[in-house]
N, C-alpha and C. Protein backbone atom coordinates (compact mmCIF):
# COMPACT_ATOMS: atom_id res chain seq x y z
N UNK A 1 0.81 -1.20 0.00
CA UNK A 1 0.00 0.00 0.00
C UNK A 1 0.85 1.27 0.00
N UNK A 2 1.70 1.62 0.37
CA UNK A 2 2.65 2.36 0.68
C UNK A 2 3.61 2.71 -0.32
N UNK A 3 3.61 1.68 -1.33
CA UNK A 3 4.66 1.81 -2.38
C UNK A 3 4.23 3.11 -3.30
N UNK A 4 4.64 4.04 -4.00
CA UNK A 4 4.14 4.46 -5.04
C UNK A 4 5.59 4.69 -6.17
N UNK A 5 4.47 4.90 -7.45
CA UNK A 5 5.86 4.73 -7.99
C UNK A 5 5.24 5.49 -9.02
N UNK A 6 5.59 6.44 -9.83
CA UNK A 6 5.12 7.45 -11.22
C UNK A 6 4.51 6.70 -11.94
N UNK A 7 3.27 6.89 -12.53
CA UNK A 7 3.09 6.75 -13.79
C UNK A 7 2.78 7.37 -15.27
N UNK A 8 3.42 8.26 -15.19
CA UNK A 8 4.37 9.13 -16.08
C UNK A 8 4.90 8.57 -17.29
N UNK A 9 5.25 8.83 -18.67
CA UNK A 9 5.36 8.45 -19.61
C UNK A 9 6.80 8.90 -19.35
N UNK A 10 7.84 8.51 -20.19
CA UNK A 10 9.12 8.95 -20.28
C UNK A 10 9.45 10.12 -20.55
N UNK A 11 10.37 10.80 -20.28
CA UNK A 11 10.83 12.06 -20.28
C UNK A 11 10.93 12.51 -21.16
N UNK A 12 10.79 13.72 -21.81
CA UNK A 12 11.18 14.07 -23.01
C UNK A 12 12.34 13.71 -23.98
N UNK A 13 13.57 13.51 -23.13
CA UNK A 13 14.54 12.70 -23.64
C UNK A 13 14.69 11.49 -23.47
N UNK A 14 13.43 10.98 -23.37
CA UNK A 14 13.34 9.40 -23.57
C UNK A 14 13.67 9.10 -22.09
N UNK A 15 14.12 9.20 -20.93
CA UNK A 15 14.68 8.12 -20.26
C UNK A 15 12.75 8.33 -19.21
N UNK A 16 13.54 6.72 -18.48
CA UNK A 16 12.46 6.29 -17.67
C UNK A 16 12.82 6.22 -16.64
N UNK A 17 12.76 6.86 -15.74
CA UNK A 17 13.39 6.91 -13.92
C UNK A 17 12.93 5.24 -13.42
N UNK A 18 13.55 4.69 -12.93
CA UNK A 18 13.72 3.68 -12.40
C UNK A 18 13.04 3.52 -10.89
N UNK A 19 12.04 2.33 -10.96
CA UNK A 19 11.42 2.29 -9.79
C UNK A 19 12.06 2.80 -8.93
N UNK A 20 13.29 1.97 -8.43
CA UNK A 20 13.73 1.89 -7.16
C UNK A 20 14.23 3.68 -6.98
N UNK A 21 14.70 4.29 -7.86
CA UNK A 21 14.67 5.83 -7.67
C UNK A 21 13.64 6.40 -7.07
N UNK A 22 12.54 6.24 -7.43
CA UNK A 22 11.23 7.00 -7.08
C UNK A 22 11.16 6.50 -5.98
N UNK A 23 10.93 5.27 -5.54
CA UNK A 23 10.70 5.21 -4.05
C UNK A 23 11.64 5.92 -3.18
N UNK A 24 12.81 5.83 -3.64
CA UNK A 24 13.57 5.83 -2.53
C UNK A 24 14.15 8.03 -2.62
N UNK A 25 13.42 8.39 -3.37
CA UNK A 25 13.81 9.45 -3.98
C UNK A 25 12.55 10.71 -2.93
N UNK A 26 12.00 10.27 -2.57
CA UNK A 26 10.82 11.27 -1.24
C UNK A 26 10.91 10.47 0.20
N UNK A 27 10.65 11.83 0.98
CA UNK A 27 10.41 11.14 2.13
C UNK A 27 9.31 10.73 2.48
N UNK A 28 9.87 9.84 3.61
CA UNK A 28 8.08 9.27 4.06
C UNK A 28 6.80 10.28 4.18
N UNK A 29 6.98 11.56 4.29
CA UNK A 29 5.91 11.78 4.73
C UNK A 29 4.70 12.13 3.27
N UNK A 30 5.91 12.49 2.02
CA UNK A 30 5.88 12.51 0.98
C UNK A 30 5.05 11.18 0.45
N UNK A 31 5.76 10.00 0.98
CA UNK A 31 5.02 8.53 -0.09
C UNK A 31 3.70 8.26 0.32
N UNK A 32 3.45 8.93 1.74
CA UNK A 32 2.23 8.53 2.44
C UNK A 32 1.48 9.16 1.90
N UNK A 33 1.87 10.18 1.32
CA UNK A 33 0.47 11.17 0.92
C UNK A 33 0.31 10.66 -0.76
N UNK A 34 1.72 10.38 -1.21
CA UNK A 34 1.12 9.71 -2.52
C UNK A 34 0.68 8.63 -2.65
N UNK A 35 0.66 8.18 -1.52
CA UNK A 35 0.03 6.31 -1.79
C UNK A 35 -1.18 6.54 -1.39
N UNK A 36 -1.91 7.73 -0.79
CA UNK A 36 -3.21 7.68 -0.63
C UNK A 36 -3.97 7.14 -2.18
N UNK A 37 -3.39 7.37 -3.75
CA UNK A 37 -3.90 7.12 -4.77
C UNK A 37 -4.06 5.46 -4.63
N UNK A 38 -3.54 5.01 -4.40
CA UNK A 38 -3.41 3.52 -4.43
C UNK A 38 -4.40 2.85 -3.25
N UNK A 39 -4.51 3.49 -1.97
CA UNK A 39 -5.65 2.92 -1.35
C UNK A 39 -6.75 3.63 -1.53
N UNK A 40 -6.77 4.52 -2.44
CA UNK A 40 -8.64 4.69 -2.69
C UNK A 40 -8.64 4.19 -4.45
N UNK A 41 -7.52 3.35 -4.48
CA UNK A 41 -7.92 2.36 -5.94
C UNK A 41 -8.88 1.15 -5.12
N UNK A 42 -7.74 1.13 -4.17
CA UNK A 42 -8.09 -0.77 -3.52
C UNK A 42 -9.56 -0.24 -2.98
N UNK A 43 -9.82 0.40 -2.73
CA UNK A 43 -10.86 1.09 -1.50
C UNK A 43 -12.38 0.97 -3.14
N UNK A 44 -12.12 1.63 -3.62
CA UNK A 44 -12.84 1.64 -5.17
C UNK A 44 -12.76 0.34 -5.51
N UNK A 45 -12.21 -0.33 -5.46
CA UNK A 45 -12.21 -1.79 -6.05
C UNK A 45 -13.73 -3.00 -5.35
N UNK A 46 -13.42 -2.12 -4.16
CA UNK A 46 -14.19 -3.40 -3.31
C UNK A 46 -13.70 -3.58 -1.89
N UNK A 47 -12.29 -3.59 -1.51
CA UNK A 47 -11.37 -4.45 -0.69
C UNK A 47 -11.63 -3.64 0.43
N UNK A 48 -11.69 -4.35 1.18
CA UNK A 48 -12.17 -3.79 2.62
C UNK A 48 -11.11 -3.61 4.11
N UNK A 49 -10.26 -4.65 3.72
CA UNK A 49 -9.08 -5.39 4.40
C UNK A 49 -8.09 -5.68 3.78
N UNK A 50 -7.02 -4.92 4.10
CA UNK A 50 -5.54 -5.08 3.46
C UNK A 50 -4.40 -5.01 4.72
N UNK A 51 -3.54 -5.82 4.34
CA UNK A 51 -1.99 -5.93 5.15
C UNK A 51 -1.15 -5.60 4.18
N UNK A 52 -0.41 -4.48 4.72
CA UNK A 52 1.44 -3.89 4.22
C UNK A 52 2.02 -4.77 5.12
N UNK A 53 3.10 -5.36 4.11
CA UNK A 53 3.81 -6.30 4.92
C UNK A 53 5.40 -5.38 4.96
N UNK A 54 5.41 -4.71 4.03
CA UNK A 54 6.54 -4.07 3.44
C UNK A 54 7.29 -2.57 3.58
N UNK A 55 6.03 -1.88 4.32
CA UNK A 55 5.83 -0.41 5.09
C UNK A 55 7.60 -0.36 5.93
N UNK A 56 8.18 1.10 5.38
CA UNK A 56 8.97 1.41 6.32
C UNK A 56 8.87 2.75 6.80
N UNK A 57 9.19 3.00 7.89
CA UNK A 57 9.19 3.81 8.69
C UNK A 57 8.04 4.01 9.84
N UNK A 58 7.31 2.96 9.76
CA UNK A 58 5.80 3.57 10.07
C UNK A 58 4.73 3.65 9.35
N UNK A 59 5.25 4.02 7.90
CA UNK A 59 4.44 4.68 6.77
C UNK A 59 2.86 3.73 6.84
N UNK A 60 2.85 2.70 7.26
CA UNK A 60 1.59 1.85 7.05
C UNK A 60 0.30 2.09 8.40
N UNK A 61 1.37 2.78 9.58
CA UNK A 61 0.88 3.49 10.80
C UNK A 61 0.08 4.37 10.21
N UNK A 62 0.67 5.66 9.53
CA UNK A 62 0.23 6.62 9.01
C UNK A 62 -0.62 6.67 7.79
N UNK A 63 -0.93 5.63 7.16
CA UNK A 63 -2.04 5.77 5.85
C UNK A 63 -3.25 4.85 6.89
N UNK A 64 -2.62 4.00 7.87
CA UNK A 64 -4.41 3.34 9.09
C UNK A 64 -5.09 5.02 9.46
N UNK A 65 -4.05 5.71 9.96
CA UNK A 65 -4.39 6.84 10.88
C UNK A 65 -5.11 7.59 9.78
């Protein structure tokens, strides 16, 4: 839940930023607010109940809260 990652077309000069950049490229307080997109996908989907197994810092504290 916590992960987010661009979905953005490539840069004008062609390149494609690399997952692991983007994550690791904001701070937490930053990913929490962008992963809100991703739990009102799951949330829109249906899903009622989800586990982050993968959350660091807390970050999975802070998108319950």
């Amino acid at each position: 839940m916590t992960i987010y990652t661009d979905e953005t077309p490539p840069t004008e000069t062609g390149q494609i930023v690399p997952m692991l950049k983007q994550i690791t490229s904001n701070p937490p307080a930053v990913e929490v607010f962008l992963a809100r997109k991703g739990a009102m996908r799951t949330l829109e989907a249906g899903v009622t109940t989800v586990r982050d197994l993968g959350a660091d810092q807390y970050m999975d504290i802070a998108m319950r809260t």
